[in-house]
C-alpha atoms as a PDB file:
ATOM      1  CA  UNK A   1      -6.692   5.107   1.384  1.00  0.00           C
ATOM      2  CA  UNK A   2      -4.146   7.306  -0.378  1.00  0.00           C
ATOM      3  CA  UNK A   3      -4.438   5.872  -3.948  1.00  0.00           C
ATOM      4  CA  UNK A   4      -7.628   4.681  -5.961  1.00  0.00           C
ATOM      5  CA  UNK A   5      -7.513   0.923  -6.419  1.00  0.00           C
ATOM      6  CA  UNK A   6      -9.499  -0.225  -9.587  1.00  0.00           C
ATOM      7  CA  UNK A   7     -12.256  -2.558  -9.549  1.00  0.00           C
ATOM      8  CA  UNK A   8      -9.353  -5.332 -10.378  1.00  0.00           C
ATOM      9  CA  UNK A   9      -7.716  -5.431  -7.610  1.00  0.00           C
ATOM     10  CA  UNK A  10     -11.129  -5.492  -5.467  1.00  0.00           C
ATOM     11  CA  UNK A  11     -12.436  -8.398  -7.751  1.00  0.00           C
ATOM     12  CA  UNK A  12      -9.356 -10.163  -7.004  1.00  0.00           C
ATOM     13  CA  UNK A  13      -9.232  -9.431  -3.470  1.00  0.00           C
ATOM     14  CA  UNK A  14     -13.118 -11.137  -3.420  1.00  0.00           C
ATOM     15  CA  UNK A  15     -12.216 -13.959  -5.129  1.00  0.00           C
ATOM     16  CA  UNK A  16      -8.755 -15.029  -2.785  1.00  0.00           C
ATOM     17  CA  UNK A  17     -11.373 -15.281   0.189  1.00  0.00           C
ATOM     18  CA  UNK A  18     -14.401 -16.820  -2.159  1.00  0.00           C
ATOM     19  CA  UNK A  19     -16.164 -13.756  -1.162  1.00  0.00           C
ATOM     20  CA  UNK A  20     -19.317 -12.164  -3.187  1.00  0.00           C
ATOM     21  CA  UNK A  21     -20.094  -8.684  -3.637  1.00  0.00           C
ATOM     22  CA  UNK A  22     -23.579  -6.809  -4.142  1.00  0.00           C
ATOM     23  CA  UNK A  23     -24.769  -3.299  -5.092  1.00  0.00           C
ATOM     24  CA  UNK A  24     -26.974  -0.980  -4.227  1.00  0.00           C
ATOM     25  CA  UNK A  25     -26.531   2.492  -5.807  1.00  0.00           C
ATOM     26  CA  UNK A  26     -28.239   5.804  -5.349  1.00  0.00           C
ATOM     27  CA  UNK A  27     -26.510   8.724  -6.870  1.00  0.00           C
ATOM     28  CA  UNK A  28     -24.218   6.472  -9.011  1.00  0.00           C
ATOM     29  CA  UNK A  29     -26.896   5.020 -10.782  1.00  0.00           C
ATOM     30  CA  UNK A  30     -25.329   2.013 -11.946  1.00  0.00           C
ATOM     31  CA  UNK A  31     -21.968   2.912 -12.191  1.00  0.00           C
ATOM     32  CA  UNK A  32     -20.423   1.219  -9.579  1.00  0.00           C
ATOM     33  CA  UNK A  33     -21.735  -2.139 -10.798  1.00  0.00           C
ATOM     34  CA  UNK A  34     -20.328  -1.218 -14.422  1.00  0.00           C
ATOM     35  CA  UNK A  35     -17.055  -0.737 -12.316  1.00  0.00           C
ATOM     36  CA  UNK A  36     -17.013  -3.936 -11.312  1.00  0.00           C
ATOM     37  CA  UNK A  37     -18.290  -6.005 -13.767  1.00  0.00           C
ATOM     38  CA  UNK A  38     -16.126  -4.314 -16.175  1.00  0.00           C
ATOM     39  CA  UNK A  39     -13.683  -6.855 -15.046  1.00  0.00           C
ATOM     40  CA  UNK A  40     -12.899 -10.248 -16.725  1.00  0.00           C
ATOM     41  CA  UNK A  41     -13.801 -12.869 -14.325  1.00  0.00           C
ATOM     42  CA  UNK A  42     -15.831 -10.385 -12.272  1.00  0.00           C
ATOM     43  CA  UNK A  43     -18.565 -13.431 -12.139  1.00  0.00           C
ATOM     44  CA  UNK A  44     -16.438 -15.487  -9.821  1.00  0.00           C
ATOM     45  CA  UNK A  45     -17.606 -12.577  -6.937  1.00  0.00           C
ATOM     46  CA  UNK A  46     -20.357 -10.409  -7.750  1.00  0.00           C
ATOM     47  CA  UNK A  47     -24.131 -11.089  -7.529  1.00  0.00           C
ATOM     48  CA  UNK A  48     -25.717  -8.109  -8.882  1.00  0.00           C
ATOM     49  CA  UNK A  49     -27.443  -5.013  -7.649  1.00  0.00           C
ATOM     50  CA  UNK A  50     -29.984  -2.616  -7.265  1.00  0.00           C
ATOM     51  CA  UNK A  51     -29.870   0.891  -8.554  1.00  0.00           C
ATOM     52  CA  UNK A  52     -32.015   2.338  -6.006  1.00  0.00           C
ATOM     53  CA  UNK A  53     -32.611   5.922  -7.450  1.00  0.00           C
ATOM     54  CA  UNK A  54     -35.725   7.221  -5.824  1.00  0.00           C
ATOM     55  CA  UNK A  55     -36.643   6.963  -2.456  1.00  0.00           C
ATOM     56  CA  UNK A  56     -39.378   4.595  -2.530  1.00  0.00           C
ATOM     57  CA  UNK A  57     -37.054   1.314  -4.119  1.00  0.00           C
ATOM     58  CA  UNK A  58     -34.567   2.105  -1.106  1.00  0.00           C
ATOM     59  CA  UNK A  59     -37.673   1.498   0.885  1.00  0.00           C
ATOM     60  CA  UNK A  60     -39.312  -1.063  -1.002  1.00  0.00           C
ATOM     61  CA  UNK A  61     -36.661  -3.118  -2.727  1.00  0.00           C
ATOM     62  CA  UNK A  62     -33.853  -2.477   0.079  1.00  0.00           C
ATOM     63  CA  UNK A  63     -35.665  -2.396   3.073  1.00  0.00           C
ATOM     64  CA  UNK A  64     -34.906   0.818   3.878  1.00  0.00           C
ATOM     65  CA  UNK A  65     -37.415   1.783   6.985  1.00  0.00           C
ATOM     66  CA  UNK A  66     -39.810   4.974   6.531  1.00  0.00           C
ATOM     67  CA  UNK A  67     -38.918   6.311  10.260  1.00  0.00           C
ATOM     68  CA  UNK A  68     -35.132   6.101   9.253  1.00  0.00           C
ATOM     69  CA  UNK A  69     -35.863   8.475   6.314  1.00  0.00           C
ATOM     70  CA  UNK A  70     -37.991  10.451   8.050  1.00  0.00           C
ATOM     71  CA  UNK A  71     -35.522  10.864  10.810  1.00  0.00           C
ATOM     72  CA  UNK A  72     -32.006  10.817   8.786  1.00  0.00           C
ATOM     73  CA  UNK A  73     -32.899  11.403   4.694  1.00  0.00           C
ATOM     74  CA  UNK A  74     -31.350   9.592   1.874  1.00  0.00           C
ATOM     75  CA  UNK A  75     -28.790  11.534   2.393  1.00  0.00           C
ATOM     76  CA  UNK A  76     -27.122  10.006   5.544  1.00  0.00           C
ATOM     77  CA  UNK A  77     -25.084   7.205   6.995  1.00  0.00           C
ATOM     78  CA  UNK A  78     -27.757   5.759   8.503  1.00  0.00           C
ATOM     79  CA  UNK A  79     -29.639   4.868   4.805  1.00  0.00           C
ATOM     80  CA  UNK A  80     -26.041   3.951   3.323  1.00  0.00           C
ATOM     81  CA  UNK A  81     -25.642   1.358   6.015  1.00  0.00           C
ATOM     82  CA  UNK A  82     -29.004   0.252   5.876  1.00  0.00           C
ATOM     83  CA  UNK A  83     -28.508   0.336   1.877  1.00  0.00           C
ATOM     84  CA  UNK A  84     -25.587  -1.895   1.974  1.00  0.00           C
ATOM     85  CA  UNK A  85     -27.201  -4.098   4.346  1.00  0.00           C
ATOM     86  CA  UNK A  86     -30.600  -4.364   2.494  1.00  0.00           C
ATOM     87  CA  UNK A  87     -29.192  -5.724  -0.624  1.00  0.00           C
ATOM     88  CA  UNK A  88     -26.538  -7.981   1.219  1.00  0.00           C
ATOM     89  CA  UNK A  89     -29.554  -9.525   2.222  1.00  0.00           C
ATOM     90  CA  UNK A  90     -31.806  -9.429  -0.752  1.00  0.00           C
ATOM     91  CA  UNK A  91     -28.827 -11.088  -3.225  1.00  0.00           C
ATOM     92  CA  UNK A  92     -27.430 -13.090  -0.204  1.00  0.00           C
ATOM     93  CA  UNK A  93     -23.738 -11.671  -0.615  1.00  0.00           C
ATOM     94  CA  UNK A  94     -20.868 -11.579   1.462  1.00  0.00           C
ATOM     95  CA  UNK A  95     -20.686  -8.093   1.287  1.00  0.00           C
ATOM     96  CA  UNK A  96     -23.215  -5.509   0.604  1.00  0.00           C
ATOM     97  CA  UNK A  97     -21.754  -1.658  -0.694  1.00  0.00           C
ATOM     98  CA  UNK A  98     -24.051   0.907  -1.124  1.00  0.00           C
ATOM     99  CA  UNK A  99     -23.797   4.990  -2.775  1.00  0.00           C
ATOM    100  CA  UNK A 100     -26.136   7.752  -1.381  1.00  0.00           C
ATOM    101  CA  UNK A 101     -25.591  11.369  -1.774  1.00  0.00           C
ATOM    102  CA  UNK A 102     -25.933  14.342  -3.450  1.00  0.00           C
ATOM    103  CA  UNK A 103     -24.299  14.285  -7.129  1.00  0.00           C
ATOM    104  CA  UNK A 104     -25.798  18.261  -7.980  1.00  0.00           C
ATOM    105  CA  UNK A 105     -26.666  20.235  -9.047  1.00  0.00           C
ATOM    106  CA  UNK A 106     -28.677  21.089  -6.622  1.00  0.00           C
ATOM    107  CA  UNK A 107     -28.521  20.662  -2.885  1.00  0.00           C
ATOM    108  CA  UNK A 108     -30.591  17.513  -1.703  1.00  0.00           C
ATOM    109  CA  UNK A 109     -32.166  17.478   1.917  1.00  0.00           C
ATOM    110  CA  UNK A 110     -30.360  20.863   3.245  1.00  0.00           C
ATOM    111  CA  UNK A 111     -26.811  19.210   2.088  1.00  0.00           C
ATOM    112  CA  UNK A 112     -24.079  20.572  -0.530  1.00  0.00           C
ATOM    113  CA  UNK A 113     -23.543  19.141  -3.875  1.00  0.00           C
ATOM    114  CA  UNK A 114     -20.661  16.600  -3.523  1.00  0.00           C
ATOM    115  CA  UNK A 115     -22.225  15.423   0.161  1.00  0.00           C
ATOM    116  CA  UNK A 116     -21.811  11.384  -0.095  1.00  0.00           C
ATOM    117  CA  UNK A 117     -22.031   8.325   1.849  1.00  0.00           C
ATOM    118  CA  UNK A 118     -20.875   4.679   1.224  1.00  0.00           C
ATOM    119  CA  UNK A 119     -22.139   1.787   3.354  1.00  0.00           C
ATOM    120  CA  UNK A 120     -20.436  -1.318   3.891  1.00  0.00           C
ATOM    121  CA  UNK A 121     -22.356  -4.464   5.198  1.00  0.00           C
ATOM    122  CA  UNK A 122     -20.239  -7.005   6.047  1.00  0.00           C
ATOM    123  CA  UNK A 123     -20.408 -10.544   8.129  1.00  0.00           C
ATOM    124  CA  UNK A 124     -19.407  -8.705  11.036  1.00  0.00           C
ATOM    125  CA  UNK A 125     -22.086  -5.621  10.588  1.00  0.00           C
ATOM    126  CA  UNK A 126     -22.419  -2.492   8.667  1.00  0.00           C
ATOM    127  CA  UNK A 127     -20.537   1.292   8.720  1.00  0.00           C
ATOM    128  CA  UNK A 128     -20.829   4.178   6.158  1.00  0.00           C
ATOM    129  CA  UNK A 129     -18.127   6.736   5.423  1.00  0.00           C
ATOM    130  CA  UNK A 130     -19.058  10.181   4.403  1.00  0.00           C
ATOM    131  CA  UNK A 131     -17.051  11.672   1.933  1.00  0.00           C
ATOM    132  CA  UNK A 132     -17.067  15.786   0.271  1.00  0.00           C
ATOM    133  CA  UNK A 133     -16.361  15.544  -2.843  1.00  0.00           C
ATOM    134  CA  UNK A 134     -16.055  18.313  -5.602  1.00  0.00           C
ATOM    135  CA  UNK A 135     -16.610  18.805  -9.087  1.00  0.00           C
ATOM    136  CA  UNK A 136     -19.956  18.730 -11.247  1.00  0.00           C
ATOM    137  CA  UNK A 137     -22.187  15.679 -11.211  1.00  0.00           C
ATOM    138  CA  UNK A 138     -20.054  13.509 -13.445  1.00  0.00           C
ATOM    139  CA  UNK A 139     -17.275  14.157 -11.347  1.00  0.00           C
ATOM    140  CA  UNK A 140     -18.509  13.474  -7.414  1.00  0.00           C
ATOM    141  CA  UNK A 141     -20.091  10.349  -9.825  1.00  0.00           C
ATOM    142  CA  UNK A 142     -16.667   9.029 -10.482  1.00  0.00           C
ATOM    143  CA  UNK A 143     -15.148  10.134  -7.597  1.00  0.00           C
ATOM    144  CA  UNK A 144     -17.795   8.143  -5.251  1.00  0.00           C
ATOM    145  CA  UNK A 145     -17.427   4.913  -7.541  1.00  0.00           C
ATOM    146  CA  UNK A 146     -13.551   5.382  -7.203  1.00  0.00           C
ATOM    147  CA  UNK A 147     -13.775   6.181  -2.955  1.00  0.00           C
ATOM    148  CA  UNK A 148     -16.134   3.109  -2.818  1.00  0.00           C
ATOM    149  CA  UNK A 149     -13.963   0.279  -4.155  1.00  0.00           C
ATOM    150  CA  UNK A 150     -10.955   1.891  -2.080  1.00  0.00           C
ATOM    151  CA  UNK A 151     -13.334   1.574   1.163  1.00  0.00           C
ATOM    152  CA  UNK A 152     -14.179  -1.770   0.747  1.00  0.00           C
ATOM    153  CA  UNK A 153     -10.418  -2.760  -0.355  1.00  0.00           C
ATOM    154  CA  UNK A 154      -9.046  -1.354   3.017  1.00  0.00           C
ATOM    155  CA  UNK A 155     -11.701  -3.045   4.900  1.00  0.00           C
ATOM    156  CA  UNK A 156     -11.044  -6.517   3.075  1.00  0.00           C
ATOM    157  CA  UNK A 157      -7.332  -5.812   3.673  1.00  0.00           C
ATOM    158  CA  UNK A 158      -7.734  -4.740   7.240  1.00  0.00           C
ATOM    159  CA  UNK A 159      -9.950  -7.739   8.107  1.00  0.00           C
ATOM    160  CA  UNK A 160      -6.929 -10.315   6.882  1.00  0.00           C
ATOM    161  CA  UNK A 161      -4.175  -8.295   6.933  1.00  0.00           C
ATOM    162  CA  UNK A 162      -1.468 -10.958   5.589  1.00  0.00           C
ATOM    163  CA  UNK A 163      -3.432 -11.155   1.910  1.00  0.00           C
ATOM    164  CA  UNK A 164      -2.211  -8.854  -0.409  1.00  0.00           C
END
């Protein structure tokens, strides 16, 4: 994942397989969905999200389970994955991406500012990536809305690699 792709070429990339995308967003509050739905046409693929900001709508809304916080945090890749795959389910997507981490500018949970993990849920299961990112909270903001798209366009690309 050398270079940023924009929410374009993901959209597209959706729409060639007559795939659908949801959101679930921590630390991007919303962002990622702007991202996406910034694009003309962006209807054709995504559902929607959830901007799950404090703990209790990743629990309530997402499905997030209280021992999983209580053993991993927000912070984690266990709560991306089950982030991604909670509103996968809940909008009944193709794929489910999800944004948890620490955007400053304090630390969150014993972990640095710029600590951040995106889940991916997926018909074939879920994974997270975890990411260090600098800069001040507008900038790991960006920067995790930018690293998220480019996730789940490798992944899309890996899974059929003759497609664009």
């Amino acid at each position: 994942m050398t270079a940023l792709p924009d929410a374009r070429g993901l959209v597209a990339l959706l729409v060639d397989r007559g795939a659908t995308l949801a959101t679930a967003e921590s630390l991007t509050g919303g962002r990622l969905a702007a991202a996406v739905t910034g694009v003309p046409g962006a209807s054709a693929a995504y559902v929607g999200g959830i901007v799950a900001y404090a703990t209790r709508v990743k629990q309530e809304l997402l499905g997030v389970p209280d021992a999983l916080v209580a053993t991993h945090g927000v912070v984690s890749a266990e709560c991306a994955r089950a982030m991604a795959s909670g509103v996968r389910t809940a909008l009944d997507a193709t794929w489910g991406i999800s944004t948890t981490g620490v955007a400053g500018p304090d630390r969150q949970e014993g972990k640095p500012v710029g600590t951040v993990f995106v889940g991916l849920a997926g018909p074939a299961g879920s994974e997270a990536v975890e990411l260090s990112l600098a800069g001040d909270r507008a900038d790991v903001q960006d920067q995790t809305v930018g690293e998220a798209i480019a996730t789940l366009v490798w992944k899309l690309r890996r899974e059929e690699p003759g497609l664009r």
